[in-house]
Protein backbone atom coordinates (compact mmCIF):
# COMPACT_ATOMS: atom_id res chain seq x y z
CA UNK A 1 -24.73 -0.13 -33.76
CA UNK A 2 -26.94 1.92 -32.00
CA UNK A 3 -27.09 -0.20 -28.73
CA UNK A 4 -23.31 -0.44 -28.59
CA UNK A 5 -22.78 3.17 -28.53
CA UNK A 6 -25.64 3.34 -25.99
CA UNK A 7 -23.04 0.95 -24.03
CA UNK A 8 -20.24 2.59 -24.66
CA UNK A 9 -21.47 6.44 -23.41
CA UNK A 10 -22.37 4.30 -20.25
CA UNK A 11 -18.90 2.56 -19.49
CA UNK A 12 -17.51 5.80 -19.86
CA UNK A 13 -19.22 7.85 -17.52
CA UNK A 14 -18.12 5.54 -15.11
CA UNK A 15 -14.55 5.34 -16.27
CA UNK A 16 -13.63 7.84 -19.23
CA UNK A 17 -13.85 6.65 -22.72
CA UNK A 18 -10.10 6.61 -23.18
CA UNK A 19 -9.75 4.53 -20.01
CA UNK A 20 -12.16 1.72 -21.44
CA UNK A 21 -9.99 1.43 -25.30
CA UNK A 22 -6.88 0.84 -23.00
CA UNK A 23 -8.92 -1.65 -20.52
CA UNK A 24 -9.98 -3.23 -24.21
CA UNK A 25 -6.20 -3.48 -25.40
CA UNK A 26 -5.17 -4.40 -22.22
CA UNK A 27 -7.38 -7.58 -21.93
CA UNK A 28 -6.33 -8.48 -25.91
CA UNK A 29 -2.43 -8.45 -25.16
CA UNK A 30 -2.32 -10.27 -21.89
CA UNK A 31 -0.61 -13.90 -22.18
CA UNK A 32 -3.34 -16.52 -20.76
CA UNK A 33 -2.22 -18.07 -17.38
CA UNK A 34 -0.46 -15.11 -16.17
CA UNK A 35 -1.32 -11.82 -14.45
CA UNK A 36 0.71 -8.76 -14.38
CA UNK A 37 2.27 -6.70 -11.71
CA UNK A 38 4.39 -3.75 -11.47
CA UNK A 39 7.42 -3.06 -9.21
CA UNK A 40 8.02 -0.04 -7.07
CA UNK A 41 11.63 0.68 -6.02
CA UNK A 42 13.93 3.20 -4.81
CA UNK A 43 15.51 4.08 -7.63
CA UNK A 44 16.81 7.50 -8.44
CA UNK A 45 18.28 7.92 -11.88
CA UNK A 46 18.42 7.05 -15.78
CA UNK A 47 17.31 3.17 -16.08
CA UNK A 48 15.82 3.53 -12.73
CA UNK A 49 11.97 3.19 -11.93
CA UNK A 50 8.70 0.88 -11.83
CA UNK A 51 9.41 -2.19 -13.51
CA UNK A 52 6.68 -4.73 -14.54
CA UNK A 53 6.87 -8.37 -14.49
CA UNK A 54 4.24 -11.28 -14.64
CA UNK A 55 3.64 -14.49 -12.58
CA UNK A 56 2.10 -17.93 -13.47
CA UNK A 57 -1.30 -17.74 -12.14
CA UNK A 58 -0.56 -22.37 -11.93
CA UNK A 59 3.30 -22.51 -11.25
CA UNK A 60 4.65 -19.26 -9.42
CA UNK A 61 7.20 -18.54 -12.11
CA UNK A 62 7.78 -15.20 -12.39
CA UNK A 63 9.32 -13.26 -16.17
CA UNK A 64 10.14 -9.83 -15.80
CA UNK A 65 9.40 -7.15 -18.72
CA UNK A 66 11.42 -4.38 -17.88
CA UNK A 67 11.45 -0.57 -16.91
CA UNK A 68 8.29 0.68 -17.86
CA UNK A 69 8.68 4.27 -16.28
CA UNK A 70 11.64 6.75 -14.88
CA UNK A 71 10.41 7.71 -12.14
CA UNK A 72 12.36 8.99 -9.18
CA UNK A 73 11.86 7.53 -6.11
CA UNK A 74 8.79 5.32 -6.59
CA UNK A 75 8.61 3.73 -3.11
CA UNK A 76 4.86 3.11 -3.55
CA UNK A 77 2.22 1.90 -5.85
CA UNK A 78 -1.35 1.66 -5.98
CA UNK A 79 -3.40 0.23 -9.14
CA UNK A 80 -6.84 1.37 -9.67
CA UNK A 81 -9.22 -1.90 -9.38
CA UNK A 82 -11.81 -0.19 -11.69
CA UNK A 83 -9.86 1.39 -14.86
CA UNK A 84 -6.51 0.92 -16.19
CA UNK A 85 -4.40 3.77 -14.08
CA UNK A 86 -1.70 3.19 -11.83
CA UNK A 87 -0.30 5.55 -9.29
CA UNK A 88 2.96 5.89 -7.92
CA UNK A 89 4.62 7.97 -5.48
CA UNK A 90 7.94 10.07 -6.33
CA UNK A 91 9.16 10.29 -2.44
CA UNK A 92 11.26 13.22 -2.16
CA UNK A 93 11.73 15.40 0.14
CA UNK A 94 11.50 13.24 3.37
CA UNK A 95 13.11 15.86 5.14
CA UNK A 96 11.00 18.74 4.22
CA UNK A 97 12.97 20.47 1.60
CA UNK A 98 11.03 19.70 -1.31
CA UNK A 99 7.24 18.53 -2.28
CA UNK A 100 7.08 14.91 -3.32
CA UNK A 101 5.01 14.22 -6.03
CA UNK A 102 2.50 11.89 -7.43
CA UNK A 103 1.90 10.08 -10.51
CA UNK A 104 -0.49 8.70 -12.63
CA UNK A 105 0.31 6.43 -15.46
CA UNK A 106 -2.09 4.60 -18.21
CA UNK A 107 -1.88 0.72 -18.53
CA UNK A 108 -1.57 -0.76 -21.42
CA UNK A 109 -0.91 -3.96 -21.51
CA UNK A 110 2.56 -4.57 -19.40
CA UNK A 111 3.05 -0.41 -20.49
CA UNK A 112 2.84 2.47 -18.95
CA UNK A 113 1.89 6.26 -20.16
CA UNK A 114 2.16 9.06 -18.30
CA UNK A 115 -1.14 10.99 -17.67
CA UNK A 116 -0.60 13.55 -15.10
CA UNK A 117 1.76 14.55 -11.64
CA UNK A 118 1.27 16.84 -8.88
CA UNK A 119 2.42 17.75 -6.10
CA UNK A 120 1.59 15.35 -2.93
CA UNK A 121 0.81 18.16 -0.43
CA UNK A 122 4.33 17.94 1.81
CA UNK A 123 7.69 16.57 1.14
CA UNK A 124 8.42 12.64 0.95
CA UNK A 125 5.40 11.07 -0.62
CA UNK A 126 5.25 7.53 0.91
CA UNK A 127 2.14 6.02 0.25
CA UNK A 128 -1.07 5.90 -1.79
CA UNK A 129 -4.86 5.13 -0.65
CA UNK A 130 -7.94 5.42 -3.40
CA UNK A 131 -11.35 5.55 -2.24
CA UNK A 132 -14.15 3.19 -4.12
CA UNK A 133 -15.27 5.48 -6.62
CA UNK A 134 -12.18 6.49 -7.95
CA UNK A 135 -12.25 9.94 -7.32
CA UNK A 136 -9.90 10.90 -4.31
CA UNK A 137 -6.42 9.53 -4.02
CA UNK A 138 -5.18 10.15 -0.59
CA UNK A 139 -0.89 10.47 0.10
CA UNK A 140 0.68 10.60 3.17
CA UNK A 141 4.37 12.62 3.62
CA UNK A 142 6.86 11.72 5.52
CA UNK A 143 7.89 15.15 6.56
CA UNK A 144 4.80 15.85 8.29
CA UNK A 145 1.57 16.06 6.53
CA UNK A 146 -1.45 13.95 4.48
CA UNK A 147 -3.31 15.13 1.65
CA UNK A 148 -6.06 14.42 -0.15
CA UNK A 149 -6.44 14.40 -4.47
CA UNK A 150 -8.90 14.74 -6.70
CA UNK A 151 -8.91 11.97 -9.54
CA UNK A 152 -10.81 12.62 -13.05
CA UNK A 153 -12.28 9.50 -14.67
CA UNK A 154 -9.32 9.36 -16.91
CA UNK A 155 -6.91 8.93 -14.42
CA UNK A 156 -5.85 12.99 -14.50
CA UNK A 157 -5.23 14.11 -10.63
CA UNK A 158 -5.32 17.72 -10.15
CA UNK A 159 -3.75 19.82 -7.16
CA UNK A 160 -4.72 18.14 -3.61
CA UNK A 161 -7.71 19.81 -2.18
CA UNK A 162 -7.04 18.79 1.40
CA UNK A 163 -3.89 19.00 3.62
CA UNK A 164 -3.63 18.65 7.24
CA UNK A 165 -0.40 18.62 9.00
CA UNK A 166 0.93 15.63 11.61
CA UNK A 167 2.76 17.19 15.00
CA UNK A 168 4.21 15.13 17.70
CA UNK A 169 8.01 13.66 18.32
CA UNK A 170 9.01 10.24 19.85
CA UNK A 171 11.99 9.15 21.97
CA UNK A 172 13.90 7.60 19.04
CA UNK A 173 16.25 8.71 17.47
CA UNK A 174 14.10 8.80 13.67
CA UNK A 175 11.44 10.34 15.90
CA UNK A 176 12.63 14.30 16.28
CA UNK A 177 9.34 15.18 14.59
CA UNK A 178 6.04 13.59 12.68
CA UNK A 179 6.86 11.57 9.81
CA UNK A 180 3.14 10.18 8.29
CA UNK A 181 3.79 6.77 6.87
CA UNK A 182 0.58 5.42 5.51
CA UNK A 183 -3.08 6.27 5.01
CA UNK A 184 -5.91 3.68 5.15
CA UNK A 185 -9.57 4.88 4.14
CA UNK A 186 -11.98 3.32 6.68
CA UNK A 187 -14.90 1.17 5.27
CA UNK A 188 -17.66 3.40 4.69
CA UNK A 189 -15.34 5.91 3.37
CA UNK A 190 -16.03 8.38 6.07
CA UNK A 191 -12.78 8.42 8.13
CA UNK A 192 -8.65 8.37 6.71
CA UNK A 193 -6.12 6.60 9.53
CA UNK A 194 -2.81 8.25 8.82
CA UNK A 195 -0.15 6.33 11.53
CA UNK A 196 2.46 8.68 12.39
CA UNK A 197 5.73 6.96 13.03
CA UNK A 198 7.34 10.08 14.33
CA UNK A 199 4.63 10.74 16.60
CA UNK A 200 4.21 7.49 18.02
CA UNK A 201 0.03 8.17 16.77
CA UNK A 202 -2.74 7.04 14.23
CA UNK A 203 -4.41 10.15 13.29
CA UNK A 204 -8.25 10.11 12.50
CA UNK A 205 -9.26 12.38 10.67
CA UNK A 206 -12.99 13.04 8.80
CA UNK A 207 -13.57 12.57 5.06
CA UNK A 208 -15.85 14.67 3.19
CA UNK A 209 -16.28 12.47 0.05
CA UNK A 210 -17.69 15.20 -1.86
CA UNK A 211 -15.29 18.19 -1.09
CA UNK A 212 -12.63 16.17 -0.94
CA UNK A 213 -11.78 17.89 2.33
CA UNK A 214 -9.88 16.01 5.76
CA UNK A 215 -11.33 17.40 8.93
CA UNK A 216 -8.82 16.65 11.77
CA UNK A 217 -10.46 16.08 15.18
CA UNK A 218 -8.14 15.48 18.33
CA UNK A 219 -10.69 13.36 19.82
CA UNK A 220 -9.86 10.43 17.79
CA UNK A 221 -6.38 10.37 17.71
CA UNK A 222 -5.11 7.45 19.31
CA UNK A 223 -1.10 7.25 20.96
CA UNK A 224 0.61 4.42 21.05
CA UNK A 225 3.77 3.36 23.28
CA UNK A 226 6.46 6.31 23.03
CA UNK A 227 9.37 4.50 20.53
CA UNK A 228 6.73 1.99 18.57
CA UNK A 229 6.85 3.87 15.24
CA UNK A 230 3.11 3.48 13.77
CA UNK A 231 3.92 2.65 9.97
CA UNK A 232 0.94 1.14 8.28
CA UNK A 233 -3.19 -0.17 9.29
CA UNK A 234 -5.09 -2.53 7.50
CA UNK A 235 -8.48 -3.31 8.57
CA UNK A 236 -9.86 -7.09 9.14
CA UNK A 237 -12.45 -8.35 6.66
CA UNK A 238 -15.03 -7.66 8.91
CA UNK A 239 -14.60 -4.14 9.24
CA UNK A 240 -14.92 -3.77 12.70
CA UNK A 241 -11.04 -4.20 13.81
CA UNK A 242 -8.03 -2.43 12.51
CA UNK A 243 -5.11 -3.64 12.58
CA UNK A 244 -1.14 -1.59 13.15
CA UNK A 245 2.11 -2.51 12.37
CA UNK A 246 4.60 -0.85 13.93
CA UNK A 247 8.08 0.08 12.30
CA UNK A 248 10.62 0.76 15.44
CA UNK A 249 9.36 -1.99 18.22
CA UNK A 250 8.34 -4.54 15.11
CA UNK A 251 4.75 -5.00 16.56
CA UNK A 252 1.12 -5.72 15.57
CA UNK A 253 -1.70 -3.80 17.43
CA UNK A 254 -5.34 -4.75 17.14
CA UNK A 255 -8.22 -2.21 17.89
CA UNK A 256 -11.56 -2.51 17.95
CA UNK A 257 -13.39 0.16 15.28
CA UNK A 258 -16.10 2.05 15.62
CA UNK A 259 -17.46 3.22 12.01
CA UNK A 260 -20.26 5.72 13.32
CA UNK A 261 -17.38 7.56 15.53
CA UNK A 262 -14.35 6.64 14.23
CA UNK A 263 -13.01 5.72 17.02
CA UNK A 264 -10.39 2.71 18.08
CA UNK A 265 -10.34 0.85 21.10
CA UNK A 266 -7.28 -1.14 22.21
CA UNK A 267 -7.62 -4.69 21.94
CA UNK A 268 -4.59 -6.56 22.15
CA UNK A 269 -1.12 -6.78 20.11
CA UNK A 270 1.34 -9.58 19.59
CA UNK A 271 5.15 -8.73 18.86
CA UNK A 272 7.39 -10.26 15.54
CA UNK A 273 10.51 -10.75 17.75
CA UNK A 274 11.18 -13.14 20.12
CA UNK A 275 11.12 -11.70 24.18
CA UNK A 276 14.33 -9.94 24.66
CA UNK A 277 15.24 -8.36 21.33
CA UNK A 278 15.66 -4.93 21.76
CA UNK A 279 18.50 -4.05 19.01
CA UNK A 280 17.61 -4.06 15.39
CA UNK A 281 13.35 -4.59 15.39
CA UNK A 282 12.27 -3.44 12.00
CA UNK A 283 9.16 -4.36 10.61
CA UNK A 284 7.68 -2.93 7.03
CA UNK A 285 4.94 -4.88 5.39
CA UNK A 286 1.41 -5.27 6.44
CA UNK A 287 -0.96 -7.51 3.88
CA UNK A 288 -4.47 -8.65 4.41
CA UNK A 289 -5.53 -11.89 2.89
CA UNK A 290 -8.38 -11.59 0.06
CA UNK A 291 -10.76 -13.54 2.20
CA UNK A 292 -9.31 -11.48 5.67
CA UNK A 293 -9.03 -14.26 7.50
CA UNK A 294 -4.67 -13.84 8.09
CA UNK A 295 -2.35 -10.99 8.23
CA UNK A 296 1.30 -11.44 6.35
CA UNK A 297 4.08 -8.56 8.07
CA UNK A 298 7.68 -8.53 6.89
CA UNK A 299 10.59 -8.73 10.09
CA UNK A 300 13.59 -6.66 8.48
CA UNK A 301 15.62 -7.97 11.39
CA UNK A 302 15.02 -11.57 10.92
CA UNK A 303 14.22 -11.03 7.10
CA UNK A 304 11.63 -13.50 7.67
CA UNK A 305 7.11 -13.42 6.70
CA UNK A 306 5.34 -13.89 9.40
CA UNK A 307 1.63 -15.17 9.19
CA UNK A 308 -1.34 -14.38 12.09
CA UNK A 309 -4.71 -15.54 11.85
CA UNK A 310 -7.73 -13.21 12.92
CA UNK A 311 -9.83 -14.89 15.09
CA UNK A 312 -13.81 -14.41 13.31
CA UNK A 313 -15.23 -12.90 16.46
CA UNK A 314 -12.36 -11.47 18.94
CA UNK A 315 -10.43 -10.22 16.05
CA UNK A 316 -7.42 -11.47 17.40
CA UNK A 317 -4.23 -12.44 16.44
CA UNK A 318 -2.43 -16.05 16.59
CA UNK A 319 1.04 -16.60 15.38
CA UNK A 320 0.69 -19.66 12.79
CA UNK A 321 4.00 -19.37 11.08
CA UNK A 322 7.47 -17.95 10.41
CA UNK A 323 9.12 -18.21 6.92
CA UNK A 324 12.46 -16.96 5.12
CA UNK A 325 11.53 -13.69 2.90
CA UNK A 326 13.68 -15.21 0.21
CA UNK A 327 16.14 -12.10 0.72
CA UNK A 328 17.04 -9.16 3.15
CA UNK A 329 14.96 -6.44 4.28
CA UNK A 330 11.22 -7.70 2.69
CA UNK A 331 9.90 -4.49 2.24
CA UNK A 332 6.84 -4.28 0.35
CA UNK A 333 4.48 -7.58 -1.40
CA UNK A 334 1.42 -7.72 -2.41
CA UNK A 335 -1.78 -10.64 -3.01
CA UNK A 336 -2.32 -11.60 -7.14
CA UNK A 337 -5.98 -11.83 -7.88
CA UNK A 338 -7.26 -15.52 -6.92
CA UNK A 339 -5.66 -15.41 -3.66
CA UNK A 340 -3.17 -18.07 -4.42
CA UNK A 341 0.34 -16.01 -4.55
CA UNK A 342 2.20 -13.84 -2.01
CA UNK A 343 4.41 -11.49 -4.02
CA UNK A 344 7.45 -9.80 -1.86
CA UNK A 345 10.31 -7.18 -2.75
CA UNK A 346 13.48 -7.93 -1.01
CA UNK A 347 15.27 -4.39 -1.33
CA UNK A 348 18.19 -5.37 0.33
CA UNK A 349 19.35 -7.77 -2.07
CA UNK A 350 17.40 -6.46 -5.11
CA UNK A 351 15.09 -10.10 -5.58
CA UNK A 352 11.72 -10.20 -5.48
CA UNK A 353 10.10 -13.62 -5.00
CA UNK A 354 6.96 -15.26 -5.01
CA UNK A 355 5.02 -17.55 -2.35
CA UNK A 356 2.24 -19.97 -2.66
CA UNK A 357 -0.55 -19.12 -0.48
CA UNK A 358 -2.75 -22.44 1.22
CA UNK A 359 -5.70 -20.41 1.30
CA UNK A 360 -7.13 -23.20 3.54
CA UNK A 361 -4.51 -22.89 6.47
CA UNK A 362 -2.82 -19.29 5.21
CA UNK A 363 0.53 -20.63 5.58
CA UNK A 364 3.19 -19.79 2.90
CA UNK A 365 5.31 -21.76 0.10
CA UNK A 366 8.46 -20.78 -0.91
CA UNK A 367 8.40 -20.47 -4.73
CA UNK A 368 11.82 -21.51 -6.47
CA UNK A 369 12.63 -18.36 -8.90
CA UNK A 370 13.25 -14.75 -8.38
CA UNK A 371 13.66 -11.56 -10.55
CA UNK A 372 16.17 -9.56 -9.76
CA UNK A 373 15.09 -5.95 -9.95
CA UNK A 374 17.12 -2.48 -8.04
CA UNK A 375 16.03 -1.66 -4.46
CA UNK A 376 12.28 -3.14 -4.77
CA UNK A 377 10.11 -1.94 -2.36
CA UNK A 378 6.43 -2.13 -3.60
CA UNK A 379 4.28 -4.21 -5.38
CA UNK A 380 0.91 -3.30 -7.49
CA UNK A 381 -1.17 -6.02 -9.38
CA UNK A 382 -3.04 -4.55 -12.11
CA UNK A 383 -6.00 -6.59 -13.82
């Protein structure tokens, strides 16, 4: 007895005793074979929310289990890979009227329970980055600013300490003013990338881990051509090349990264649409493979996947295939655990569907089922 508790009081200064008896539960009640995932959409009303579902970790198939939270708005999600918390977005307020909020929810099993919300720092909370440790959730807003949040080892997130506004305005005609549409922590956890789609520019700004605190420098901002719409950055596995997808002009940017400065350096971008195509170009998903050898971006236009390889020591990008999303306007997907499944949310036809990864070549496999769930938009596998 004595050497359990001894374990116990150590698991839970890493993660909160209450976090670890829902881990326990969690692990108890899920069905062998299959893995969890919940469903971010852009639903805004009773019946309306993040959904969870499960997919055969062998076969693909995909079962849905229903509305696990109302939530309005819940465009993005983010699981913690350490405890049982997921966090959502509630993006309103894109046009700077109201605060957005953010969420944090207990897992229990396929279940949620609410833990805490705050505000997100700005109006139209659009997505979610968590640093290692657990403690900092960062947001970014579309209407013009990114924050930064403390997290408590149980999952509670308290006011954000940190907010630093975007500025800038684009030719387009979504670009009158900043809109912030993702935030990637660098590795090393010393610098946040917030692209600005807006502002046609990835901001850089400086992390103290301990305060909590963003530091923006001008320095490291980086512009991009006036139109292209900056909408999310992933970095390669080696963590010396980051990688932009653009939103307006549907194209992928490489840079080299510096992680002592925090500086990028231009190296190269490919577009999603053929020479030509001016009308239409939307692009919205950016994935990294688990082993970060391929890149998976969603072409709203075409409704298609599109698959790049990273070459090990250029970092560059080659075109290896082209697939149909399975629906219109892919939006959001995410990698189960394993490597071996692609999931995407179709929000213009409400589907979400799954594809079989060859984790040898990267190319996808159309799976043969899909759940039909409102508006999906993100997707957040949890344990």
């Amino acid at each position: 007895m004595a050497s359990m508790r001894r374990g116990l009081l150590v698991l839970g200064a890493v993660v909160g005793l209450a976090g670890v008896a829902i881990a326990a539960r969690s692990r108890a009640r899920r069905p062998a074979g299959r893995m969890r995932f919940f469903i971010g959409t852009q639903g805004n009303g009773a019946g309306q929310g993040i959904f969870a579902a499960e997919i055969d970790k062998r076969t693909g198939k995909l079962a849905s289990l229903g509305l696990q939270a109302e939530v309005a708005r819940p465009t993005w999600l983010h699981a913690d890979p350490r405890r049982p918390v997921l966090f959502s977005v509630s993006e309103l307020g894109n046009t700077g009227d109201r605060d957005g909020e953010v969420l944090s929810f207990a897992i229990s099993g396929h279940s949620l329970a609410p833990i805490s919300r705050t505000g997100s720092g700005g109006g139209g909370a659009t997505h979610l980055d968590l640093d290692p440790q657990g403690g900092t959730l960062f947001v970014a807003n579309f209407a013009g600013s990114a924050a930064a949040i403390p997290v408590a080892p149980d999952g509670t997130l308290a006011s954000p300490a940190s907010v630093v506004a975007t500025s800038g305005s684009g030719p387009h005609r979504r670009q009158a003013g900043p809109h912030p549409h993702g935030v990637t922590l660098a590795p090393g956890c010393r610098f946040l990338l917030v692209p600005d789609m807006g502002a046609d520019r990835i901001f850089v700004y400086r992390v103290d881990a301990k305060a909590k605190t963003l530091e923006a420098d001008d320095d490291l901002t980086i512009a991009l051509p006036a139109g292209s719409g900056p909408r999310l950055v992933s970095f390669g596995g080696d963590g010396g090349h980051a990688y932009l997808l653009t939103e307006l002009s549907a194209e992928l940017f490489a840079f080299r990264w510096d992680a002592r400065s925090g500086r990028l350096a231009p190296a190269g971008s490919v577009a999603l649409d053929e020479p030509g195509i001016v009308e239409g170009r939307s692009a919205a998903m950016l994935v990294r493979s688990e082993d970060g050898r391929f890149l998976y971006a969603s072409n709203r236009r075409t409704n298609t996947i599109q698959v790049y390889a990273i070459a090990r020591r250029t970092g560059s990008l080659r075109h290896i295939q082209s697939i149909a999303a399975g629906g219109s306007k892919p939006w959001g997907a995410a990698i189960a655990p394993g490597g071996r499944w692609l999931v995407v949310a179709n929000q213009g036809d409400d589907l979400v569907r799954a594809f079989r990864i060859d984790r040898r070549s990267g190319r996808l496999t159309a799976g043969e089922e899909s759940l039909a769930i409102p508006a999906p938009t993100a997707i957040a596998f949890a344990g």
